[in-house]
PDB file of N, CA and C in Angstrom:
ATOM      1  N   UNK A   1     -10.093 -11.871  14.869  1.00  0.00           N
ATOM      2  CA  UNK A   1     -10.472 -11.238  13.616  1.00  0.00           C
ATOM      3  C   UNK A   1      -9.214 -10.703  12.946  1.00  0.00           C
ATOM      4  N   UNK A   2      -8.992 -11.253  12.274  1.00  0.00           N
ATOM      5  CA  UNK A   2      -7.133 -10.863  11.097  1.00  0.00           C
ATOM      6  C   UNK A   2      -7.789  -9.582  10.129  1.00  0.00           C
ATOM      7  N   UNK A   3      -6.964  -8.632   9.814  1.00  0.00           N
ATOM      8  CA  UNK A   3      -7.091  -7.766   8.894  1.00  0.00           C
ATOM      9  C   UNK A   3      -5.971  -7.959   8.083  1.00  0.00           C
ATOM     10  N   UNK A   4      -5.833  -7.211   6.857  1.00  0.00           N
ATOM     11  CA  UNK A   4      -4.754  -6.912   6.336  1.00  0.00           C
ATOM     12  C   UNK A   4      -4.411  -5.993   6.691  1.00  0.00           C
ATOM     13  N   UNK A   5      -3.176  -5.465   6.455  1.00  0.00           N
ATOM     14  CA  UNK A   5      -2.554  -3.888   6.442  1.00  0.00           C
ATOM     15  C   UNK A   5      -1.916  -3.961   5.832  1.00  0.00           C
ATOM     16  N   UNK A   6      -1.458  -2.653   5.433  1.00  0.00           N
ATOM     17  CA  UNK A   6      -0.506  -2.557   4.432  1.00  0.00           C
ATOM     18  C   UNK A   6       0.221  -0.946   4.988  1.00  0.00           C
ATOM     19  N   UNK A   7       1.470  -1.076   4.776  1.00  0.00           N
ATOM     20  CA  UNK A   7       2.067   0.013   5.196  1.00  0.00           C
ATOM     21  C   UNK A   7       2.499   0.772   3.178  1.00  0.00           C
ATOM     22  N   UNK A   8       2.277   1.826   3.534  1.00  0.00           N
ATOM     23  CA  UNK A   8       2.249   2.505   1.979  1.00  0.00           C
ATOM     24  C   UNK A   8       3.672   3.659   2.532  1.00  0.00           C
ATOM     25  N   UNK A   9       4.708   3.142   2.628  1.00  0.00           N
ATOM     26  CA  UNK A   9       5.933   4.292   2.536  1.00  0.00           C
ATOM     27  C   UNK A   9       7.098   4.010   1.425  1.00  0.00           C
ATOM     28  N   UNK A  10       8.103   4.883   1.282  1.00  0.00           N
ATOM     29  CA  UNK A  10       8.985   4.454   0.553  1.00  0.00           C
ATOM     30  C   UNK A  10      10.044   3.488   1.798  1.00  0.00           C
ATOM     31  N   UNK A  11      10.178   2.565   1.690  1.00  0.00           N
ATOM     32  CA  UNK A  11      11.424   2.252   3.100  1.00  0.00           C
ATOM     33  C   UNK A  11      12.623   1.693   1.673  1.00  0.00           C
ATOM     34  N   UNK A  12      13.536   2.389   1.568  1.00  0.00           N
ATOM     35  CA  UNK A  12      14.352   2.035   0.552  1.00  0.00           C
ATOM     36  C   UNK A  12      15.372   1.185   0.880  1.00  0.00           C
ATOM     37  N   UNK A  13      15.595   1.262   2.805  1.00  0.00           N
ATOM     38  CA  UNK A  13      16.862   0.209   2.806  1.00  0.00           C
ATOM     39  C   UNK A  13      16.357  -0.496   4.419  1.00  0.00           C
ATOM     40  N   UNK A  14      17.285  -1.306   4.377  1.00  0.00           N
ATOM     41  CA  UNK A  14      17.006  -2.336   4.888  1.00  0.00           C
ATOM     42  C   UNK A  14      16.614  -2.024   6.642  1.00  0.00           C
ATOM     43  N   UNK A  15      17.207  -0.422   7.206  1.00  0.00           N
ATOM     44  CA  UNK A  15      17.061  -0.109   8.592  1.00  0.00           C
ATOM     45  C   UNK A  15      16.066   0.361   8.092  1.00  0.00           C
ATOM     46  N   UNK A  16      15.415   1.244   7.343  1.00  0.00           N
ATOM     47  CA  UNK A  16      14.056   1.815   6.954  1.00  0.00           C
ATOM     48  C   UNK A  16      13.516   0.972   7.576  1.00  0.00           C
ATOM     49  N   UNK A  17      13.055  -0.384   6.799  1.00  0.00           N
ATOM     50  CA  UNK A  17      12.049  -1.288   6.693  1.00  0.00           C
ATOM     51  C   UNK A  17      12.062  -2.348   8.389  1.00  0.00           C
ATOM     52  N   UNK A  18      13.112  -2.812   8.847  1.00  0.00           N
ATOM     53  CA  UNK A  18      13.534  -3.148  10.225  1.00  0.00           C
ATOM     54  C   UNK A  18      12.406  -2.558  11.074  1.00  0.00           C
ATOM     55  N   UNK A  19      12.611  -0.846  10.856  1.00  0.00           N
ATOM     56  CA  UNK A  19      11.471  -0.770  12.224  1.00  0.00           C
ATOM     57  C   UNK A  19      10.507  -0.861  11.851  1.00  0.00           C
ATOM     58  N   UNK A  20       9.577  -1.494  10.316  1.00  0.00           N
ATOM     59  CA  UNK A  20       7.866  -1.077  10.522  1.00  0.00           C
ATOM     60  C   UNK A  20       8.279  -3.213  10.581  1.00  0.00           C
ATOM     61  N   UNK A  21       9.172  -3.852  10.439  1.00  0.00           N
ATOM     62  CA  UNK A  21       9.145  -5.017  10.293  1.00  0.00           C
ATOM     63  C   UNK A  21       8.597  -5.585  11.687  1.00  0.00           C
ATOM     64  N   UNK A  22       9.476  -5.141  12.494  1.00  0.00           N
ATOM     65  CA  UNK A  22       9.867  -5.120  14.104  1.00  0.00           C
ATOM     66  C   UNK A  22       8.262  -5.279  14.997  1.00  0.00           C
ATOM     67  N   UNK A  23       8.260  -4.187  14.702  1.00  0.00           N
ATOM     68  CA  UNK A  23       6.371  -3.911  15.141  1.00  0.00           C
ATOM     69  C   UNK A  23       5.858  -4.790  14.484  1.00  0.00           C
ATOM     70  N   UNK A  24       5.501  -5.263  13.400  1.00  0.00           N
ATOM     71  CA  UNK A  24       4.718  -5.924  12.380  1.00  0.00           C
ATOM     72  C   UNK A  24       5.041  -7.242  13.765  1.00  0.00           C
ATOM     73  N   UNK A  25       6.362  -7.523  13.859  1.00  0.00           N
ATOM     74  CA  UNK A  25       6.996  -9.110  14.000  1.00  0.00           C
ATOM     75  C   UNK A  25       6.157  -9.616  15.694  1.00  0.00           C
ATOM     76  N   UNK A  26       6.144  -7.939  16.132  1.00  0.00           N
ATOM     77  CA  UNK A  26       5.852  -7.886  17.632  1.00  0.00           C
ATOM     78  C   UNK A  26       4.384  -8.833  17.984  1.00  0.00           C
ATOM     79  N   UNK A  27       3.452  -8.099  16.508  1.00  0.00           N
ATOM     80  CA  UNK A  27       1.823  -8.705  17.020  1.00  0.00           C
ATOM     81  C   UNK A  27       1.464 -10.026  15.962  1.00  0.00           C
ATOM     82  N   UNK A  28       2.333 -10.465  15.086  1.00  0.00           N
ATOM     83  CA  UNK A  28       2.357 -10.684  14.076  1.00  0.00           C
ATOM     84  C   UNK A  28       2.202 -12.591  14.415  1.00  0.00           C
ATOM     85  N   UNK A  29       0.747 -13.002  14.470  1.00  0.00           N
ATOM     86  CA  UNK A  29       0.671 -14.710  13.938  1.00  0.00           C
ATOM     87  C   UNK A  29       1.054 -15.314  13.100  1.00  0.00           C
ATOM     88  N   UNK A  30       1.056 -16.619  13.470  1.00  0.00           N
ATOM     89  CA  UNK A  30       1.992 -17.844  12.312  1.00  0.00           C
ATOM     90  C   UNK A  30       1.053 -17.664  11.191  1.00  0.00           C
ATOM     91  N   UNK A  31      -0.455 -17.109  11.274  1.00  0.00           N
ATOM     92  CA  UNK A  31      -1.168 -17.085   9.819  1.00  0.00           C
ATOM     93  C   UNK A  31      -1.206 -15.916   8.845  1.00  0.00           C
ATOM     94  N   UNK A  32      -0.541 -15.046   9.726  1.00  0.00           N
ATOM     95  CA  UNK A  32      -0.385 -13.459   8.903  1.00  0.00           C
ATOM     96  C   UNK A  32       1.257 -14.025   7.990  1.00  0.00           C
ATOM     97  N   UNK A  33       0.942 -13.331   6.981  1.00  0.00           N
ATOM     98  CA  UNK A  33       2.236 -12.996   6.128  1.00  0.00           C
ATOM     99  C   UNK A  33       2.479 -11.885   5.792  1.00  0.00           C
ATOM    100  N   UNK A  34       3.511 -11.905   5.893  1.00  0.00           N
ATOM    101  CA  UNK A  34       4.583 -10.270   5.848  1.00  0.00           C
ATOM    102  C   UNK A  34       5.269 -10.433   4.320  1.00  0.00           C
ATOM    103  N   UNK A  35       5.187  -9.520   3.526  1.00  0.00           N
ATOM    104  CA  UNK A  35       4.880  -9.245   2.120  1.00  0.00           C
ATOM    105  C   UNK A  35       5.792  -7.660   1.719  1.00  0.00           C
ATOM    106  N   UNK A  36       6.346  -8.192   1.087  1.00  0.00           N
ATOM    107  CA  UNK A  36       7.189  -6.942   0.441  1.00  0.00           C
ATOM    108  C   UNK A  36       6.852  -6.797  -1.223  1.00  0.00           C
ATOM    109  N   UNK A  37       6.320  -5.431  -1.245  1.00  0.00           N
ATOM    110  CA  UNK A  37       6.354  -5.105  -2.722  1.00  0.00           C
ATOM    111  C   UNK A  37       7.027  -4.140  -3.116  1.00  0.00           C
ATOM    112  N   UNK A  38       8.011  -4.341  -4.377  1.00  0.00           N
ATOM    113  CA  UNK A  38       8.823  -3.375  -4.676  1.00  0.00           C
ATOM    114  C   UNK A  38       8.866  -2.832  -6.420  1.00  0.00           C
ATOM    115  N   UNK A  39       8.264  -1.537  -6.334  1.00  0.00           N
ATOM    116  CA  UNK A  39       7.723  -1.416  -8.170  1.00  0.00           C
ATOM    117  C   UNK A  39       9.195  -0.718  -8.386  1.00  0.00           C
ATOM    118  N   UNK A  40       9.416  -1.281  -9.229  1.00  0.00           N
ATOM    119  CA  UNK A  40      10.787  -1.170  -9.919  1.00  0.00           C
ATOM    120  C   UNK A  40      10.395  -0.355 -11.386  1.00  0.00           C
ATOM    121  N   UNK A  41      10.561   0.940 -11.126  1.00  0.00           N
ATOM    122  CA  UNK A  41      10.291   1.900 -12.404  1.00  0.00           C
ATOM    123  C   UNK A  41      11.919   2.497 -12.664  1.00  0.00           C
ATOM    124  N   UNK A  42      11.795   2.154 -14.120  1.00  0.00           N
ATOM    125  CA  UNK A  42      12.985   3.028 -14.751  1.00  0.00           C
ATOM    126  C   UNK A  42      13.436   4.442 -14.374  1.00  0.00           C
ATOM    127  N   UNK A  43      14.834   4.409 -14.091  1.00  0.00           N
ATOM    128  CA  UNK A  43      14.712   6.660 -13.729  1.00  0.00           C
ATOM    129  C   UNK A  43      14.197   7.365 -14.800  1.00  0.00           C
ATOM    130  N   UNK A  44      14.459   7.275 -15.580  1.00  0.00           N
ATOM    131  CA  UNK A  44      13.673   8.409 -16.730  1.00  0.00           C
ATOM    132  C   UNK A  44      11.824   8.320 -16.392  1.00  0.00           C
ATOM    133  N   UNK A  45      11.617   7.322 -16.198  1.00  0.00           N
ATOM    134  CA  UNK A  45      10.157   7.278 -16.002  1.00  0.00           C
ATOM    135  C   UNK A  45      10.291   8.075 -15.215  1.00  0.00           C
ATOM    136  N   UNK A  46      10.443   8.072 -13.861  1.00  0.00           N
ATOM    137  CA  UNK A  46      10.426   8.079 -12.907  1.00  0.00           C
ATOM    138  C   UNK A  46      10.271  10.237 -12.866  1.00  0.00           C
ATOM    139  N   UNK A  47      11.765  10.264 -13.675  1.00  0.00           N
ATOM    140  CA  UNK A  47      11.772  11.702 -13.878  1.00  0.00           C
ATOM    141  C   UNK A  47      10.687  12.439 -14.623  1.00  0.00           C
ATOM    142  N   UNK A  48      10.511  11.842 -15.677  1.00  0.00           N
ATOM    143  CA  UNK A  48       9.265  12.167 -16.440  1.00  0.00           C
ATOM    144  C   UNK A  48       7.727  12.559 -15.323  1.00  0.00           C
ATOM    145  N   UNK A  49       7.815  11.714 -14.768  1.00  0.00           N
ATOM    146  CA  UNK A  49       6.550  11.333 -13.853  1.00  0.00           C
ATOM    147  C   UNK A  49       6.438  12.825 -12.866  1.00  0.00           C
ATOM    148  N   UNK A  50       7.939  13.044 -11.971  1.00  0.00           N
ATOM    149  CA  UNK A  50       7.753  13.562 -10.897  1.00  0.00           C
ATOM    150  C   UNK A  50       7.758  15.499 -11.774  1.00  0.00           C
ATOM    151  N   UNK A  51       8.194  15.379 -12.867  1.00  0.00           N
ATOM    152  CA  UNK A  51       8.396  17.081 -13.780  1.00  0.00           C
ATOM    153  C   UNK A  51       6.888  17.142 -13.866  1.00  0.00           C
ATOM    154  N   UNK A  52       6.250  16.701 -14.086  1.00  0.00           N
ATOM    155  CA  UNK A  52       4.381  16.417 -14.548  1.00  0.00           C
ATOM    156  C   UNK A  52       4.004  17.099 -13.529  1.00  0.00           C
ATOM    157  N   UNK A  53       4.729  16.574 -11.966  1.00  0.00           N
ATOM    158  CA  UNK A  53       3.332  16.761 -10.844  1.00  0.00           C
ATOM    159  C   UNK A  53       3.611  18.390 -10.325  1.00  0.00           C
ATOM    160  N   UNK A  54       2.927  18.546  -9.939  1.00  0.00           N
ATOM    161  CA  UNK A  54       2.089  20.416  -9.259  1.00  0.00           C
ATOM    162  C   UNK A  54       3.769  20.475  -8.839  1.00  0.00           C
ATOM    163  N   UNK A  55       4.286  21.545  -8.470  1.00  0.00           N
ATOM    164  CA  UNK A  55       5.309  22.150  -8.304  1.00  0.00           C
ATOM    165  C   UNK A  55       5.503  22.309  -6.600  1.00  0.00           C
ATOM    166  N   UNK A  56       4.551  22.032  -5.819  1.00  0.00           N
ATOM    167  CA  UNK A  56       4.372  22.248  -4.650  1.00  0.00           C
ATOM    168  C   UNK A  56       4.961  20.549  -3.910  1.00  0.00           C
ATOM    169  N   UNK A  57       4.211  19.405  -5.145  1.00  0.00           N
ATOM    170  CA  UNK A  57       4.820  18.130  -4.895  1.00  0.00           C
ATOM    171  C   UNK A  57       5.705  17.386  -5.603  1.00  0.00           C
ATOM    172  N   UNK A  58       6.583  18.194  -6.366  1.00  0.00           N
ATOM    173  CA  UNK A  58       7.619  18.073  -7.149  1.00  0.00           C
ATOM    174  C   UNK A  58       8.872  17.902  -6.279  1.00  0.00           C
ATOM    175  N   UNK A  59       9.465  16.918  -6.524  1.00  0.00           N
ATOM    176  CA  UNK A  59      11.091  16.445  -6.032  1.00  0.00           C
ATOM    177  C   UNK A  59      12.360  17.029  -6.968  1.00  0.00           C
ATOM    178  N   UNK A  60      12.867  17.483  -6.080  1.00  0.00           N
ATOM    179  CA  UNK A  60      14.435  18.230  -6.926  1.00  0.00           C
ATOM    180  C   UNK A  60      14.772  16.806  -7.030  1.00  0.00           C
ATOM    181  N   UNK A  61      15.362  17.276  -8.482  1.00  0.00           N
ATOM    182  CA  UNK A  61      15.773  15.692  -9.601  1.00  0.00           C
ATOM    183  C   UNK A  61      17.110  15.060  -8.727  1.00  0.00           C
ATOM    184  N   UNK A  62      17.856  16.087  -7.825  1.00  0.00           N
ATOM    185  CA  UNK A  62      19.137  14.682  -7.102  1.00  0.00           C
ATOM    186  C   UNK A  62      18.497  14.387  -5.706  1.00  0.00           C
ATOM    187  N   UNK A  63      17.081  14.802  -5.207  1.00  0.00           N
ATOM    188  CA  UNK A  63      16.552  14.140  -4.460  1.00  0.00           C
ATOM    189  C   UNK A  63      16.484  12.563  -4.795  1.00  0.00           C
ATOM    190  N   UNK A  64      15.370  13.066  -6.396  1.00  0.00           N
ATOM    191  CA  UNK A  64      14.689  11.741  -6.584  1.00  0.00           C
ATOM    192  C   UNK A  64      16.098  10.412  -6.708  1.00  0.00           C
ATOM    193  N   UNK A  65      17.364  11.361  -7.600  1.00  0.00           N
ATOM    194  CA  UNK A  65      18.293  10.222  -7.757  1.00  0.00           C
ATOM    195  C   UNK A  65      18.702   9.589  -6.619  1.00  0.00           C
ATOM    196  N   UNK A  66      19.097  10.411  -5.806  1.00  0.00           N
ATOM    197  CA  UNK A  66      19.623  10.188  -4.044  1.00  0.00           C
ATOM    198  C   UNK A  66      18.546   8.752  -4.064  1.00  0.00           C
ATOM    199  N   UNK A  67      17.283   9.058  -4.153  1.00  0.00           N
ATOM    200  CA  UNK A  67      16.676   7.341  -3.537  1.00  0.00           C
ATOM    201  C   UNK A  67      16.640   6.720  -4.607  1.00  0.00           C
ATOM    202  N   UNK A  68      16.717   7.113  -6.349  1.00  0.00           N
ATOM    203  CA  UNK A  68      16.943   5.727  -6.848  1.00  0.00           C
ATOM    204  C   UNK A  68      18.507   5.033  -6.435  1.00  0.00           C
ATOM    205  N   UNK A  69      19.409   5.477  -6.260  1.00  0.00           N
ATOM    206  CA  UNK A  69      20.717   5.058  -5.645  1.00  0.00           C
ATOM    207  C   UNK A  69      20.436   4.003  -4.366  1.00  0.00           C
ATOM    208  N   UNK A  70      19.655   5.038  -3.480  1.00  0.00           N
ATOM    209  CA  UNK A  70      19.858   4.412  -1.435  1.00  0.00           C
ATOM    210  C   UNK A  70      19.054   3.066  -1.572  1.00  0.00           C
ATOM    211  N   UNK A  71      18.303   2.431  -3.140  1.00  0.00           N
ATOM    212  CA  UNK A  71      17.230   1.445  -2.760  1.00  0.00           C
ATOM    213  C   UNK A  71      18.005   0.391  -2.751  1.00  0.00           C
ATOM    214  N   UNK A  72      18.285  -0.124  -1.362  1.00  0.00           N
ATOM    215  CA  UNK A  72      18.392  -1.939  -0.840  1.00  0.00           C
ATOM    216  C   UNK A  72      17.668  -2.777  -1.650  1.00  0.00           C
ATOM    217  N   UNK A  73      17.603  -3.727  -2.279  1.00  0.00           N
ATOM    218  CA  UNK A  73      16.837  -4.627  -2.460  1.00  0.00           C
ATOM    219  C   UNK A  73      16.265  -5.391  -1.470  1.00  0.00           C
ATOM    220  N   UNK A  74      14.820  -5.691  -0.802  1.00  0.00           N
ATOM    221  CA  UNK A  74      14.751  -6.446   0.132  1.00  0.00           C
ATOM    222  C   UNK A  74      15.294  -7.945  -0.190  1.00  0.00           C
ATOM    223  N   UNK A  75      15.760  -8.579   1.191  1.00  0.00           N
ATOM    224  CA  UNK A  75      16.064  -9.883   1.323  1.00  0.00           C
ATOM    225  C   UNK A  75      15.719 -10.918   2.097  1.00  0.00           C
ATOM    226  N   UNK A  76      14.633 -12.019   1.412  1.00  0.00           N
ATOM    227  CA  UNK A  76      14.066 -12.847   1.839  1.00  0.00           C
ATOM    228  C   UNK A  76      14.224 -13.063   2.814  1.00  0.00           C
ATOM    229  N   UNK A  77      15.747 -13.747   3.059  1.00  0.00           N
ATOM    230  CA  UNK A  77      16.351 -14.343   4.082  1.00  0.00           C
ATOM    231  C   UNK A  77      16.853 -14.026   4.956  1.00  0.00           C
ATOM    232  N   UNK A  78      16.709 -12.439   5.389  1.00  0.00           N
ATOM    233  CA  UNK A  78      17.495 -11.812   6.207  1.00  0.00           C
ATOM    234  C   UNK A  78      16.235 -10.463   6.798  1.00  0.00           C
ATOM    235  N   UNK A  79      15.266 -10.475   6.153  1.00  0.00           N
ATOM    236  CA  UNK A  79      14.375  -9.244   6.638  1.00  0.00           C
ATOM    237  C   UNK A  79      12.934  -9.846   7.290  1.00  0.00           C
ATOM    238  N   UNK A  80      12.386 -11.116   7.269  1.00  0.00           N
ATOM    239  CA  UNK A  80      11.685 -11.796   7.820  1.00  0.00           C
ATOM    240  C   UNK A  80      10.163 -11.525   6.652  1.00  0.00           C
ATOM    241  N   UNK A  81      10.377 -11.253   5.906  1.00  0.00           N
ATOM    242  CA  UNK A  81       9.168 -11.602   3.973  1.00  0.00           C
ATOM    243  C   UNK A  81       9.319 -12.922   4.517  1.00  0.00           C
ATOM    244  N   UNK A  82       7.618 -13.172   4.012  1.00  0.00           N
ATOM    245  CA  UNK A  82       7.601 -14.128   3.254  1.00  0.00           C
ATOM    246  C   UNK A  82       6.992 -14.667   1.763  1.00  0.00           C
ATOM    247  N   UNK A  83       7.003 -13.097   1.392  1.00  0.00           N
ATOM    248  CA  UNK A  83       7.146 -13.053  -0.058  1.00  0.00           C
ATOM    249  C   UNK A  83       7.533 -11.585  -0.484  1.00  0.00           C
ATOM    250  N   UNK A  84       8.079 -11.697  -1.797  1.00  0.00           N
ATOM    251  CA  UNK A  84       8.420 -10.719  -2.405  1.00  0.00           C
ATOM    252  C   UNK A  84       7.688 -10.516  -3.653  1.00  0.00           C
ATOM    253  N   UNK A  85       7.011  -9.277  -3.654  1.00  0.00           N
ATOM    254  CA  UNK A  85       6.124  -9.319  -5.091  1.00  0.00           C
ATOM    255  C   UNK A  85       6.989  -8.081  -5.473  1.00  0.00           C
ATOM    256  N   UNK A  86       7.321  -8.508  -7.119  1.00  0.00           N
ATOM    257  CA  UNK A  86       7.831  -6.761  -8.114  1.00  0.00           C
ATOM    258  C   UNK A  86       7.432  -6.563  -8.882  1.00  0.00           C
ATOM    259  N   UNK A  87       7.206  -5.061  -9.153  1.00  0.00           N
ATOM    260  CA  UNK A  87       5.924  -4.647 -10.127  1.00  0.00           C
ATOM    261  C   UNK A  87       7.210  -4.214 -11.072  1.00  0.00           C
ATOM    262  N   UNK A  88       7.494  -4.185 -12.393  1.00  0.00           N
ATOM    263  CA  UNK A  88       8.135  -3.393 -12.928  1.00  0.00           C
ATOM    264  C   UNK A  88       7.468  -2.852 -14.270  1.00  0.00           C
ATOM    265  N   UNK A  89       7.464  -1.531 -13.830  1.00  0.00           N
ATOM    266  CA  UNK A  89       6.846  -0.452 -14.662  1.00  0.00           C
ATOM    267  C   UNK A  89       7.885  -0.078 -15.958  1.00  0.00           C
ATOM    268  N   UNK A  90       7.475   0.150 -16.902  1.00  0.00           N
ATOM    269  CA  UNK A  90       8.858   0.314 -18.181  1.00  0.00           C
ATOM    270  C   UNK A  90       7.680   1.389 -19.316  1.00  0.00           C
ATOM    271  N   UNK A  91       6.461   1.764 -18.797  1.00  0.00           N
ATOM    272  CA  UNK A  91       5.807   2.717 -19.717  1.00  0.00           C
ATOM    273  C   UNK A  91       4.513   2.971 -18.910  1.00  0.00           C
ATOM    274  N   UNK A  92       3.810   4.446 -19.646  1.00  0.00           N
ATOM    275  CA  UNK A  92       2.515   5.055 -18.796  1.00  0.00           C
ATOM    276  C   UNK A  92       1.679   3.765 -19.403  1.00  0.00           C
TER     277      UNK A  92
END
């Protein structure tokens, strides 16, 4: 019986993503596919977005920059995807 899963974290670089890959690779059949999605939002959005939310789940603004900077691009050929889907966000 196959499920999907989906892992919902930020993994911004490439050792991030290695260990949920690793496990994935451990139980992982020739009919499952391993799938990377990466929403590519502008920083100003981004800033806009996180000033909005409750103050309790608000990110200090060189947090948020710190990970728009640390994000790796995943790579096909080197992280074991076998696809790459990108969402890119550019307005609410």
């Amino acid at each position: 019986d196959l499920h999907s899963v989906i892992i919902d974290a930020t993994n911004l670089t490439y050792v991030n993503r290695l260990e949920w890959v690793s496990l994935i690779n451990k139980y992982r059949l020739n009919v499952h596919k391993l799938c990377a999605a990466v929403f590519l939002t502008p920083t100003p959005l981004l800033q806009s977005r996180n000033n909005r939310r409750e103050p309790t789940k608000k990110m200090d603004n060189d947090v948020l920059l710190k990970k728009v900077n640390d994000l790796q691009f995943p790579d096909l050929a080197n992280e074991d995807f076998d696809e790459l889907i990108v969402v890119r966000g550019s307005h609410e």
